[in-house]
N, C-alpha and C. Protein backbone atom coordinates (compact mmCIF):
# COMPACT_ATOMS: atom_id res chain seq x y z
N UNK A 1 105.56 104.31 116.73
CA UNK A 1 104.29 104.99 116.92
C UNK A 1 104.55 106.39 117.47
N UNK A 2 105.28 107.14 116.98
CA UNK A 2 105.75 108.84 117.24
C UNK A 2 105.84 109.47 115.57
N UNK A 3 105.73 110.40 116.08
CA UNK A 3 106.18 111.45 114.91
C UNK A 3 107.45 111.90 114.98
N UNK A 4 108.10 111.78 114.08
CA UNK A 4 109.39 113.23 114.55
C UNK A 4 109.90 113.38 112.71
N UNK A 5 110.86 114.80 112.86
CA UNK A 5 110.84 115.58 111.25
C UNK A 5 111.94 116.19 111.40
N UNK A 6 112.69 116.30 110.92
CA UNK A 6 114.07 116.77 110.66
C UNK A 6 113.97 117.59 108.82
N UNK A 7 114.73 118.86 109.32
CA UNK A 7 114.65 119.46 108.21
C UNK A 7 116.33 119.93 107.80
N UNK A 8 116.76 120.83 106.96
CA UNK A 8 118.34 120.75 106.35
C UNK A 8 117.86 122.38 105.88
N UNK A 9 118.10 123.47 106.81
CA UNK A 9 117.86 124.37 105.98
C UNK A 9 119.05 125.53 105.49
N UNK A 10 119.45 126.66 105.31
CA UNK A 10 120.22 127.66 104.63
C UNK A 10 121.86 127.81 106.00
N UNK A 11 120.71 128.13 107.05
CA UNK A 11 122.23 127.98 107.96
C UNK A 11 121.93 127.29 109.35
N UNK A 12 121.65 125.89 109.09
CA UNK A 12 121.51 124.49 109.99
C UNK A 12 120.20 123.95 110.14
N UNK A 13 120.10 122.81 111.10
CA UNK A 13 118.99 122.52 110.86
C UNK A 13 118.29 122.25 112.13
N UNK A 14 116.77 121.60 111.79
CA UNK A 14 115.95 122.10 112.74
C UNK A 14 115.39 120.18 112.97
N UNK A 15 115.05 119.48 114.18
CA UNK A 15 114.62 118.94 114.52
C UNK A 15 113.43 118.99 115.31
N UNK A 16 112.08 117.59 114.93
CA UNK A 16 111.27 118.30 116.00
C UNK A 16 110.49 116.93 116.23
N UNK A 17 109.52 117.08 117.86
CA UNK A 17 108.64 115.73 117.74
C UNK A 17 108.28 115.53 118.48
N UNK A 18 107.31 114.75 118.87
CA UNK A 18 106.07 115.36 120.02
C UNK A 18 106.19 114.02 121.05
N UNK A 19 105.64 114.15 122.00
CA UNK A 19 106.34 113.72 123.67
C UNK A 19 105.12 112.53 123.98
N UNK A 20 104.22 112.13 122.85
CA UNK A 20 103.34 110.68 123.36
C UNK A 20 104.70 109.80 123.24
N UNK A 21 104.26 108.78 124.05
CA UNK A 21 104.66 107.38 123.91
C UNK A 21 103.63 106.81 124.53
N UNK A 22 103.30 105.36 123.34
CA UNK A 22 102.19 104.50 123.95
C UNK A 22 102.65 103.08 123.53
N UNK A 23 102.14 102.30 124.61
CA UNK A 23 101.72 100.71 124.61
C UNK A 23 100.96 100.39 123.64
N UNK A 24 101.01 99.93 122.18
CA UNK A 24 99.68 100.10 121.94
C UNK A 24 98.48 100.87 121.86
N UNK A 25 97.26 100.65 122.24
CA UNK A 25 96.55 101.87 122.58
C UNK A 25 96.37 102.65 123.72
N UNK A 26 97.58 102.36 124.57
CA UNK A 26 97.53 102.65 125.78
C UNK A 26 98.46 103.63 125.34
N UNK A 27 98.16 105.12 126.32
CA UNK A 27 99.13 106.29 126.42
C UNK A 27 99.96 106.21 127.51
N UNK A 28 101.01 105.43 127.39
CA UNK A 28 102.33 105.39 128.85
C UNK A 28 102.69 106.33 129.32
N UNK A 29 102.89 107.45 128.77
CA UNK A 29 103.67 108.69 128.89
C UNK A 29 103.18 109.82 128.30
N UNK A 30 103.07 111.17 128.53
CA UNK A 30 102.77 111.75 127.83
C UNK A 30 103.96 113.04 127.78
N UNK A 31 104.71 112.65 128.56
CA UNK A 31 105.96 114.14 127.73
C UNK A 31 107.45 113.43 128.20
N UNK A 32 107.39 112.35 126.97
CA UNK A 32 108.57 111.51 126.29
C UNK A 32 109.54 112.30 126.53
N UNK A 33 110.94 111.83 125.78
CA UNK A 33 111.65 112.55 125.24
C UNK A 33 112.29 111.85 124.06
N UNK A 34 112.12 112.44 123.22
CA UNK A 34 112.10 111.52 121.94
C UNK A 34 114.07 112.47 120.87
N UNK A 35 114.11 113.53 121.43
CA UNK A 35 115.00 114.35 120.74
C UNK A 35 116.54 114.43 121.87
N UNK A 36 117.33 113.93 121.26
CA UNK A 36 118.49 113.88 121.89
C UNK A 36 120.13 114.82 121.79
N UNK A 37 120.53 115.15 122.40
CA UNK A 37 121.82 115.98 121.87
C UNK A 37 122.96 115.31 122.08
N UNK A 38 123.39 114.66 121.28
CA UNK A 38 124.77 113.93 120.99
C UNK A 38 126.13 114.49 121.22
N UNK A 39 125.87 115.59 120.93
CA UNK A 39 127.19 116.30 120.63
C UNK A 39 126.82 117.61 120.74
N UNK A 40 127.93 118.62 121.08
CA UNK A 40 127.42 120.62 120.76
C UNK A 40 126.69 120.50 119.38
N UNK A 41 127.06 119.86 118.12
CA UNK A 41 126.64 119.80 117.32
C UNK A 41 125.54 119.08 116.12
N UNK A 42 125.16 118.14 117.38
CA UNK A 42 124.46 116.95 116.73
C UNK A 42 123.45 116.56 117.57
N UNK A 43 122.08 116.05 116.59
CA UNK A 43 120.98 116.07 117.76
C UNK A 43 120.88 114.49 116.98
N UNK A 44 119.67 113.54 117.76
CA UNK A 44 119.35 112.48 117.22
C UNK A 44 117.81 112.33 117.91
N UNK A 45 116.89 112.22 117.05
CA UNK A 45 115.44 112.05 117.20
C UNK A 45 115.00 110.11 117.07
N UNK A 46 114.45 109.98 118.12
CA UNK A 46 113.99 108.47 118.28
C UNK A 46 112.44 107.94 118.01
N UNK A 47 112.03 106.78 117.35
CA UNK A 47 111.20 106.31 116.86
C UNK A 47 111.25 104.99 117.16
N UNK A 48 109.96 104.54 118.18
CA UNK A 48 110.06 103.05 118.63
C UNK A 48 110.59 102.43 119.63
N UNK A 49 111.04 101.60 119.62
CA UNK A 49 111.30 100.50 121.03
C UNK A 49 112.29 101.55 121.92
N UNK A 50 111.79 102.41 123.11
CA UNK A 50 112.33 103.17 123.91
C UNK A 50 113.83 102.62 124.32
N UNK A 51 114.04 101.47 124.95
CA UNK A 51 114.94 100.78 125.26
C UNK A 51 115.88 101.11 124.39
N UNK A 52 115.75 100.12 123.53
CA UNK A 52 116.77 100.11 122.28
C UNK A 52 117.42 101.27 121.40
N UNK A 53 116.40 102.36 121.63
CA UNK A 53 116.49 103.51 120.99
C UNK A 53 117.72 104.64 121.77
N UNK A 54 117.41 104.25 123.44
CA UNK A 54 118.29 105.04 124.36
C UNK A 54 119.95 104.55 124.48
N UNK A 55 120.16 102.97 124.09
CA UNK A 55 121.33 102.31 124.08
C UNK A 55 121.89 102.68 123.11
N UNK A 56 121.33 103.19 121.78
CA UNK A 56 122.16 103.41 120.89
C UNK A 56 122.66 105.03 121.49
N UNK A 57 121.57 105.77 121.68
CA UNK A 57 121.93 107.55 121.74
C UNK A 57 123.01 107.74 122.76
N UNK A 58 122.92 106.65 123.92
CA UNK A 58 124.27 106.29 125.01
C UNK A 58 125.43 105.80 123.90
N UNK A 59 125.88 104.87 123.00
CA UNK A 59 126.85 104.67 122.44
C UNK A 59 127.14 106.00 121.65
N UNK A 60 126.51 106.40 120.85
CA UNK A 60 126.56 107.40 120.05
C UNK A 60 127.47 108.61 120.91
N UNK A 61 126.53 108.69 122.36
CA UNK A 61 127.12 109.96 122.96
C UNK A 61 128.64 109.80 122.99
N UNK A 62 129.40 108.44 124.21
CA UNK A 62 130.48 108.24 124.50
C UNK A 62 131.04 108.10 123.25
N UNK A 63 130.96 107.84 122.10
CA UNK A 63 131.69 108.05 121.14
C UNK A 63 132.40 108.98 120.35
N UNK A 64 131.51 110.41 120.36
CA UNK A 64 131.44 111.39 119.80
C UNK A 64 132.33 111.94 120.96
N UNK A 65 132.05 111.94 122.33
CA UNK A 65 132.66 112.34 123.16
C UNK A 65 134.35 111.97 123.20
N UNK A 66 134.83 110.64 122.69
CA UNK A 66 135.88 110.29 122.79
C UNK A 66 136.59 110.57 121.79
N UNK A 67 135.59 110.56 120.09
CA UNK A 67 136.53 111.27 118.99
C UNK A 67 136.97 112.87 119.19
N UNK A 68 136.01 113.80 119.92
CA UNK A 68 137.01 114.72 120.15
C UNK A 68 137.52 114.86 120.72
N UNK A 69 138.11 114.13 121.80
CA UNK A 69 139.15 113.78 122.73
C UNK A 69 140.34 113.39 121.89
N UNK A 70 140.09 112.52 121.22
CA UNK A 70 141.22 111.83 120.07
C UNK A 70 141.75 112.77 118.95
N UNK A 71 140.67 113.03 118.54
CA UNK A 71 141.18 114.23 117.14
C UNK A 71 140.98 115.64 117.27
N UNK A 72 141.01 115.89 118.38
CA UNK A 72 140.45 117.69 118.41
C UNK A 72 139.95 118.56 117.58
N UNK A 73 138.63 117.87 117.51
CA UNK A 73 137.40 117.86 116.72
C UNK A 73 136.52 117.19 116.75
N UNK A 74 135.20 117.80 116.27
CA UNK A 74 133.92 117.45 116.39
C UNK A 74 133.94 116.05 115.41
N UNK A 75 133.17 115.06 115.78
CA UNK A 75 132.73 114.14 115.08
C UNK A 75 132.21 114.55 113.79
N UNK A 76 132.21 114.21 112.55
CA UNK A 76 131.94 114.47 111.42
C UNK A 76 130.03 113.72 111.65
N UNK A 77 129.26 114.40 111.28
CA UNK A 77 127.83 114.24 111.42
C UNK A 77 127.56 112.37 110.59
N UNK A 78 128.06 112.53 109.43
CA UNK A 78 128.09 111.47 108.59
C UNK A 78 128.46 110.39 109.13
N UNK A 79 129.80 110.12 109.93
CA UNK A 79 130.49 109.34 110.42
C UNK A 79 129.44 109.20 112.17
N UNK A 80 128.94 109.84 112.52
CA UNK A 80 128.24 109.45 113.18
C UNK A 80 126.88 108.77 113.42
N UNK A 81 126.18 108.93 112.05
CA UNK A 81 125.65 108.42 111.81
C UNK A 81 125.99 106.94 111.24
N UNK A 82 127.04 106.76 110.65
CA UNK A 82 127.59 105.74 110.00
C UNK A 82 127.60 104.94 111.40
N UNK A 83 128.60 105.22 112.57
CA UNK A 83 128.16 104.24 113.59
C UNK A 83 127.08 103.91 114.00
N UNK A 84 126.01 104.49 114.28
CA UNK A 84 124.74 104.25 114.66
C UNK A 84 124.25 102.94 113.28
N UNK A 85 124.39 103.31 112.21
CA UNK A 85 123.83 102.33 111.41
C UNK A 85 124.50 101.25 111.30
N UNK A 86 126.17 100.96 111.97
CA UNK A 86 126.47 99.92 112.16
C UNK A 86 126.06 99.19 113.22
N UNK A 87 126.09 99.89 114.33
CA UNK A 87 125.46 99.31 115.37
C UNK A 87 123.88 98.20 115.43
N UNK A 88 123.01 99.10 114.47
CA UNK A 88 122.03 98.75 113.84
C UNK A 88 121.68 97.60 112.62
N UNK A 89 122.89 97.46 112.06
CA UNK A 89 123.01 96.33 111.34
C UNK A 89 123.58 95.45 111.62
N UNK A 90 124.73 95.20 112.60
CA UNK A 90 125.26 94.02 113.48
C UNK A 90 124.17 93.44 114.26
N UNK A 91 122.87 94.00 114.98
CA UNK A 91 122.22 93.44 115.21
C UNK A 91 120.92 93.16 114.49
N UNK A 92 120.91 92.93 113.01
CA UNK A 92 119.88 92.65 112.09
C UNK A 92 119.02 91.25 112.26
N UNK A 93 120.08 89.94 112.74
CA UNK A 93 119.17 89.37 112.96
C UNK A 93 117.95 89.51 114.19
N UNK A 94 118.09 89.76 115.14
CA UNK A 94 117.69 90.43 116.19
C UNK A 94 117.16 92.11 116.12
N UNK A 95 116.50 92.62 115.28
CA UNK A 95 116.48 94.01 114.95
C UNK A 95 116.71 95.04 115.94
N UNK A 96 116.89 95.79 116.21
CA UNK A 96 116.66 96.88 117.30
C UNK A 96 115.35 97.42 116.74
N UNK A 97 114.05 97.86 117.81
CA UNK A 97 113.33 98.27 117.18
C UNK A 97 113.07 99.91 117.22
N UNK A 98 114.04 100.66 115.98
CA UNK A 98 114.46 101.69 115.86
C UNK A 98 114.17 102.26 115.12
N UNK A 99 113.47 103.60 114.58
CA UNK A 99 113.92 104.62 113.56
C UNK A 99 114.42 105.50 113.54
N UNK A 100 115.41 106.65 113.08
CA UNK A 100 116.02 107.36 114.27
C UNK A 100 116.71 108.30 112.93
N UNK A 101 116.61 109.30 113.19
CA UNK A 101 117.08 110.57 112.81
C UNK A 101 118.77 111.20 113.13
N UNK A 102 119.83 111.12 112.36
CA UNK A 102 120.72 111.94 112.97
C UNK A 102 120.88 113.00 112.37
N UNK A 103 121.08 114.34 112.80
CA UNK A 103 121.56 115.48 112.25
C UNK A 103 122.21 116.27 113.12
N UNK A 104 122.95 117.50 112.15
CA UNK A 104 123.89 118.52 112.76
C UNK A 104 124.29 119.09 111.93
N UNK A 105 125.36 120.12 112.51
CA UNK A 105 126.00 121.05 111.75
C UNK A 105 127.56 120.44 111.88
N UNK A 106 128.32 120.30 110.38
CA UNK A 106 129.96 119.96 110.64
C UNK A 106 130.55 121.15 109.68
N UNK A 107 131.62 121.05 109.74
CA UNK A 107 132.32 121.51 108.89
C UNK A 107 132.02 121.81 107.29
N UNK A 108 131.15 120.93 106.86
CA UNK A 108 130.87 120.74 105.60
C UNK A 108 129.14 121.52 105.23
N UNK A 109 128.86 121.79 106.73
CA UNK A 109 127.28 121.95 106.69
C UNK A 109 126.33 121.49 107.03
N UNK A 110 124.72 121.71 107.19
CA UNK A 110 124.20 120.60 107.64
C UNK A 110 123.66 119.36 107.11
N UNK A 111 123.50 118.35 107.82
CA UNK A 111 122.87 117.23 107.56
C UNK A 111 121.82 116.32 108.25
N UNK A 112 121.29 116.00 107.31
CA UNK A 112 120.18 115.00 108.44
C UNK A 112 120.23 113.46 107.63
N UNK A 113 120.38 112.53 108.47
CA UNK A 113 120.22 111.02 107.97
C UNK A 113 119.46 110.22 108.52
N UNK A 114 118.42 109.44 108.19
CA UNK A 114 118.01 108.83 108.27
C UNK A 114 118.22 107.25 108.24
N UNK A 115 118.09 106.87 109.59
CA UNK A 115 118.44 104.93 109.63
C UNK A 115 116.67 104.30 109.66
N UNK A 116 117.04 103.36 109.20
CA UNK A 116 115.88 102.33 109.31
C UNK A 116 116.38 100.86 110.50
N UNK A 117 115.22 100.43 110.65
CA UNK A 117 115.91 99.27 112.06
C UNK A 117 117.14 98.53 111.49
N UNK A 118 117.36 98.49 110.09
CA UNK A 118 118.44 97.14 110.02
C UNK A 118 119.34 98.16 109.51
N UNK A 119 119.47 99.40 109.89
CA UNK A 119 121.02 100.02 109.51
C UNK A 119 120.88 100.80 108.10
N UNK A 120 120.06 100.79 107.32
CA UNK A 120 120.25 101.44 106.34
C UNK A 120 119.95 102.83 106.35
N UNK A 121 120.75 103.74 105.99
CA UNK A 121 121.32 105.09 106.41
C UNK A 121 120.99 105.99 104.81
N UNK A 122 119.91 106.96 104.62
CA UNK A 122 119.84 107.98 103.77
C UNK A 122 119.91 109.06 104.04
N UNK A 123 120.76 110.52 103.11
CA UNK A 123 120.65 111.70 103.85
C UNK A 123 119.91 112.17 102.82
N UNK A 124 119.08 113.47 103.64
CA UNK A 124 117.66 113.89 103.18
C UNK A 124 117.78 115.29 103.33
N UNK A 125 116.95 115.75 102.48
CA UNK A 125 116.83 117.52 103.11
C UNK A 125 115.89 117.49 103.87
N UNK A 126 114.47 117.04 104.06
CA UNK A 126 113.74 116.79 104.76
C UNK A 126 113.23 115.06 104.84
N UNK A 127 112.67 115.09 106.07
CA UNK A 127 112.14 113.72 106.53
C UNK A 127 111.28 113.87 107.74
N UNK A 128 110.39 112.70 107.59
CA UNK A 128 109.55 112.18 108.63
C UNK A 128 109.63 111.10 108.87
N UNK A 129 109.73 110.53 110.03
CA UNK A 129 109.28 109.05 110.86
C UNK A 129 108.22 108.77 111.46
N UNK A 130 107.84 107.50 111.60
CA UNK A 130 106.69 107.64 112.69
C UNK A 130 105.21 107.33 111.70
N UNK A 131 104.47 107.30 112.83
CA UNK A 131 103.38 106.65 112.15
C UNK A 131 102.66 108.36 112.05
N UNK A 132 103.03 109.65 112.42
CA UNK A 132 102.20 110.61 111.70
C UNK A 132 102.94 110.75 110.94
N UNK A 133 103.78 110.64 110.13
CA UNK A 133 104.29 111.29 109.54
C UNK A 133 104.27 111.43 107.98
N UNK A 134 102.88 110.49 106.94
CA UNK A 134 102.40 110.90 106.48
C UNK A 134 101.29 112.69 106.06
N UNK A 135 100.87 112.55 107.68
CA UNK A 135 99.84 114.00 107.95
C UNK A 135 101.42 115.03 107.96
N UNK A 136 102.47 115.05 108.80
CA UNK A 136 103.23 115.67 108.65
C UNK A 136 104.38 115.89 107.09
N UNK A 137 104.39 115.01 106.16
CA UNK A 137 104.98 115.03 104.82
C UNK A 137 103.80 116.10 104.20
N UNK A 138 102.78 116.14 104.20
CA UNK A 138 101.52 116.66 103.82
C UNK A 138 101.91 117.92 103.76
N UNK A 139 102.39 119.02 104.91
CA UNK A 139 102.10 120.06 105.35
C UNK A 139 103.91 120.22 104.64
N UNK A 140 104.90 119.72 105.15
CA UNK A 140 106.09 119.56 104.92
C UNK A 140 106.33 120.31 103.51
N UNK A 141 105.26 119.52 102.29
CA UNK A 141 105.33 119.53 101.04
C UNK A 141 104.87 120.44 100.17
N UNK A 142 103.54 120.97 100.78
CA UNK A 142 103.44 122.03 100.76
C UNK A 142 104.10 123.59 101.27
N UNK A 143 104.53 123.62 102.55
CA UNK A 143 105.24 124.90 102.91
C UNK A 143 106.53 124.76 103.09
N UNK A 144 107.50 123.88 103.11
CA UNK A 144 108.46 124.40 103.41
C UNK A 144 109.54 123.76 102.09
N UNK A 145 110.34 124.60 102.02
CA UNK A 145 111.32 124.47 100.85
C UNK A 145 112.68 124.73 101.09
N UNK A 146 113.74 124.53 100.25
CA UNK A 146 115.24 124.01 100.95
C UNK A 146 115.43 125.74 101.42
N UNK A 147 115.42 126.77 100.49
CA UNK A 147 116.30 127.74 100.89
C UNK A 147 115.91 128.57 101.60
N UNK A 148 114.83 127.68 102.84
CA UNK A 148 114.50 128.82 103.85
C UNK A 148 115.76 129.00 105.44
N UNK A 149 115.35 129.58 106.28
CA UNK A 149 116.63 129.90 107.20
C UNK A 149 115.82 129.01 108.28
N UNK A 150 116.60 128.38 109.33
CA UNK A 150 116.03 128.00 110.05
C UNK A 150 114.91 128.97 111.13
N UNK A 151 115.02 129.72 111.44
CA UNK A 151 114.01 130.97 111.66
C UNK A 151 112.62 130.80 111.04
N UNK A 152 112.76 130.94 110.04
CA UNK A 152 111.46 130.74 109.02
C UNK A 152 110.73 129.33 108.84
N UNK A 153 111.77 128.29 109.31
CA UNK A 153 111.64 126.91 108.94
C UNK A 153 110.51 126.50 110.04
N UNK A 154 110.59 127.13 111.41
CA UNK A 154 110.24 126.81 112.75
C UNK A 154 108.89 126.76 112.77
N UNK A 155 108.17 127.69 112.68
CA UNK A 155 106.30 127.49 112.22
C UNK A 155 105.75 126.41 111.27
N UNK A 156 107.01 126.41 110.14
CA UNK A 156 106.74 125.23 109.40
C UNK A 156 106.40 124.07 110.05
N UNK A 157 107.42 123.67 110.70
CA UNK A 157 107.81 122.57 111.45
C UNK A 157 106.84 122.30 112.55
N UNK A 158 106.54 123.63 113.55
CA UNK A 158 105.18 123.51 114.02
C UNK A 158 104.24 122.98 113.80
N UNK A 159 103.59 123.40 112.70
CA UNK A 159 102.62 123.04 111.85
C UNK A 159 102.69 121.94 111.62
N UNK A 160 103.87 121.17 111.06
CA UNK A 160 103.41 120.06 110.77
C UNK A 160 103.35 119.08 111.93
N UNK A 161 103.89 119.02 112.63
CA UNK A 161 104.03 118.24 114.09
C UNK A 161 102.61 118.44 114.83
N UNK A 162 102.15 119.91 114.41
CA UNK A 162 100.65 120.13 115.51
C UNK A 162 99.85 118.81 114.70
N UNK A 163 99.69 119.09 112.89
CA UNK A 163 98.75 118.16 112.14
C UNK A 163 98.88 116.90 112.49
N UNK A 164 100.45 116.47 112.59
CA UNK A 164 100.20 115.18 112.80
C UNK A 164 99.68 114.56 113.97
N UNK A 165 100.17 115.34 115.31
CA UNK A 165 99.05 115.15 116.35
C UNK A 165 97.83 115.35 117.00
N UNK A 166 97.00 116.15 115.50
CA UNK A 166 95.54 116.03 115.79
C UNK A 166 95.43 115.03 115.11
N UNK A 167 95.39 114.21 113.97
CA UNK A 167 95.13 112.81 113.05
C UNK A 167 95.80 112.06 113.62
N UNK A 168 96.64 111.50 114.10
CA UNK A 168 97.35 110.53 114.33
C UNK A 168 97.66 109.96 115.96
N UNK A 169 96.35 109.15 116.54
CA UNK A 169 96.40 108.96 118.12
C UNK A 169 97.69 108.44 118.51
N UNK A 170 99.01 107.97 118.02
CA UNK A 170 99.81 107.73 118.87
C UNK A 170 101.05 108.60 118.91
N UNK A 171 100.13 110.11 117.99
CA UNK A 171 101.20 111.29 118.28
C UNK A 171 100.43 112.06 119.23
N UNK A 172 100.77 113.14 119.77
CA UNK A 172 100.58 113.86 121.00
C UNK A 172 100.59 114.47 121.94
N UNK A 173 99.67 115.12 122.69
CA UNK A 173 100.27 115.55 123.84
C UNK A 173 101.46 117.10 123.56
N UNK A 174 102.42 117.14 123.51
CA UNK A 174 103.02 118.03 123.55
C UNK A 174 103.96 118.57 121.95
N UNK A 175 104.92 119.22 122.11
CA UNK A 175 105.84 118.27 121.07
C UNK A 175 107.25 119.57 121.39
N UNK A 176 108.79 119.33 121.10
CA UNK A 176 109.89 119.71 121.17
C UNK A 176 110.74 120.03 120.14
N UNK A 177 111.31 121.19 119.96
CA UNK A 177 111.77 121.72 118.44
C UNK A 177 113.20 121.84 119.23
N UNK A 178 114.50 121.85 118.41
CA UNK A 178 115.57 121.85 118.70
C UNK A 178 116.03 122.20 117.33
N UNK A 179 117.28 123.17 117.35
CA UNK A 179 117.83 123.86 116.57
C UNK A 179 119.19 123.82 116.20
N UNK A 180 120.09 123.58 115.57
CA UNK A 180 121.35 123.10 115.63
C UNK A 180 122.15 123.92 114.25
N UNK A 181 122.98 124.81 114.94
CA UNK A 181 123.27 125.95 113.85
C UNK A 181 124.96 126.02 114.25
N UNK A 182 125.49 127.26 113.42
CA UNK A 182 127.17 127.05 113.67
C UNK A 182 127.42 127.15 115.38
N UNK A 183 126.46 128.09 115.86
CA UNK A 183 126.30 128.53 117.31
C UNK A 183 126.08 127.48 118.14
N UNK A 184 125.65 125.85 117.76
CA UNK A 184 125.62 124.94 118.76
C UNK A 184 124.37 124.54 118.66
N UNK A 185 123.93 123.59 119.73
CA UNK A 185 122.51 122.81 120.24
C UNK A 185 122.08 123.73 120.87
N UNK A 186 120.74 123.77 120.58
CA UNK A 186 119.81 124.75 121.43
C UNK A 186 117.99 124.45 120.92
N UNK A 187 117.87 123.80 122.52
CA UNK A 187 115.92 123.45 122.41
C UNK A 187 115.66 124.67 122.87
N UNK A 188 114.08 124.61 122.07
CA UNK A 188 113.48 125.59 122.56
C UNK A 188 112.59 125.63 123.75
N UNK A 189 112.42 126.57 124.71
CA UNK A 189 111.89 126.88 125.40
C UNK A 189 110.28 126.60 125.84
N UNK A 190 109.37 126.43 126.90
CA UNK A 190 108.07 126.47 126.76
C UNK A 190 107.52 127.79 126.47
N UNK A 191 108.12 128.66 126.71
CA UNK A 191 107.33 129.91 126.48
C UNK A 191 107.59 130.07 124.63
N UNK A 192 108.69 129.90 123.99
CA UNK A 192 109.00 129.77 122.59
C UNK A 192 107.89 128.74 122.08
N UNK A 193 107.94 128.08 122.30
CA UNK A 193 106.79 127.35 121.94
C UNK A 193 105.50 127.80 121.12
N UNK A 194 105.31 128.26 122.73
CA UNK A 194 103.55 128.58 123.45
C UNK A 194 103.43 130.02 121.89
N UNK A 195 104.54 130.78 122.13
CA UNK A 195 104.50 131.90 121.23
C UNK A 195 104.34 131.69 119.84
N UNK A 196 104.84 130.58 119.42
CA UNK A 196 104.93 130.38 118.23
C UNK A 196 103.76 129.62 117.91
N UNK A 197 102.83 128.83 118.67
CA UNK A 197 101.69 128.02 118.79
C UNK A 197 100.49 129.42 118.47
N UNK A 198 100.51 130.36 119.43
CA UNK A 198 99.65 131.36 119.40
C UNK A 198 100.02 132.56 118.01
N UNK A 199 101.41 132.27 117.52
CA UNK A 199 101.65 133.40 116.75
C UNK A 199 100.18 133.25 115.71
C-alpha cells in the first residue's frame, strides 16, 4: 500500500516514493522511509510488510559491503539484485511480504529491477509498485521517455508521485527522490523538493 517508481535514464537513474505507511485504513506514519542506499551506488525502494522489507535492505547492505571488501569493487547492480531475489524465493513458502525495487549505476550502466514477493526479478526502464502506481504509470506514459537525462527526468517523476498521492489514500503525505549517477547516491533535499513542487 505505497507508491514508489524507478526510472533508467541517459546518465543514471532516478528513484522516488512517498513517506505514508498505513495499517489498513489507518495512517501509522506519515514520513516513512521507503528508499534505501545499499551501496555508493545502489538504492533499493520498499513496498509492504515494513519488517520484512528492512531485513532484506540489512542483508543486502552487509553484503555489498563485504563484496567490495573481497573484490575491490562495487557489487555488480544485477548480482545484487539476484541476492535479494534469492533471499525472497527461499522463503516462498512463507512469502516475505515484499515489493521492492533495486537500482544503480555499475560499470555496465544503469539499472533498475524489479522483485515480486516470491523472488521473481525483471529489469525495466521504467516501473511502478504499489497500489498508486497505476495513477503514477498514467503520467509515467505519457511524459517521460528513455533518452531523457536524469535532470529532466526529476519533474517527471514528481509529477507522477504527486498524482498518485492525490488518488490513491494509502499514498501520501510527503514523498523522496534519490538520484544515483557515476558521481554516487545522492537524495534530494527539502528545499529541492519544495522548488521543484513550486517550479
Amino acid at each position: 500500500m505505497t507508491t514508489t517508481i524507478g526510472v533508467v535514464c541517459r546518465d543514471g537513474i532516478l528513484m522516488t516514493t512517498d513517506t505514508r505507511a498505513t495499517m489498513g485504513s489507518f495512517v501509522a506514519h506519515k514520513h516513512a522511509k521507503k528508499v534505501y542506499m545499499i551501496d555508493h551506488h545502489i538504492g533499493m525502494t520498499i513496498a509492504g510488510v515494513v519488517g520484512d522489507a528492512q531485513a532484506i535492505v540489512e542483508m543486502l547492505k552487509v553484503n555489498a559491503a563485504l563484496y567490495r571488501l573481497d573484490m575491490a569493487r562495487p557489487i555488480p547492480i544485477q548480482s545484487a539484485a539476484r541476492m535479494a531475489s534469492n533471499i525472497l524465493f527461499q522463503a516462498r513458502y512463507y512469502p516475505l511480504g515484499v515489493q521492492a525495487l533495486i537500482g544503480g549505476v555499475d560499470s555496465t550502466g544503469g539499472h533498475i529491477f524489479a522483485l515480486d514477493p516470491l523472488g521473481s526479478m525483471m529489469e525495466e526502464r521504467f516501473v511502478s509498485t504499489g497500489s498508486g502506481s497505476p495513477v503514477a504509470y498514467g503520467v509515467l506514459e505519457s511524459e517521460w521517455h528513455d533518452d531523457m537525462t536524469v535532470k529532466d527526468s526529476i519533474p517527471v517523476l514528481v509529477r507522477a508521485i504527486s498524482s498518485a498521492m492525490k488518488r490513491d489514500s494509502a499514498s501520501g503525505d510527503s514523498f523522496d527522490v534519490v538520484t544515483i549517477t557515476r558521481d554516487g547516491y545522492r537524495e534530494l533535499t527539502d528545499d529541492e523538493k519544495k522548488h521543484i513542487v513550486h517550479s
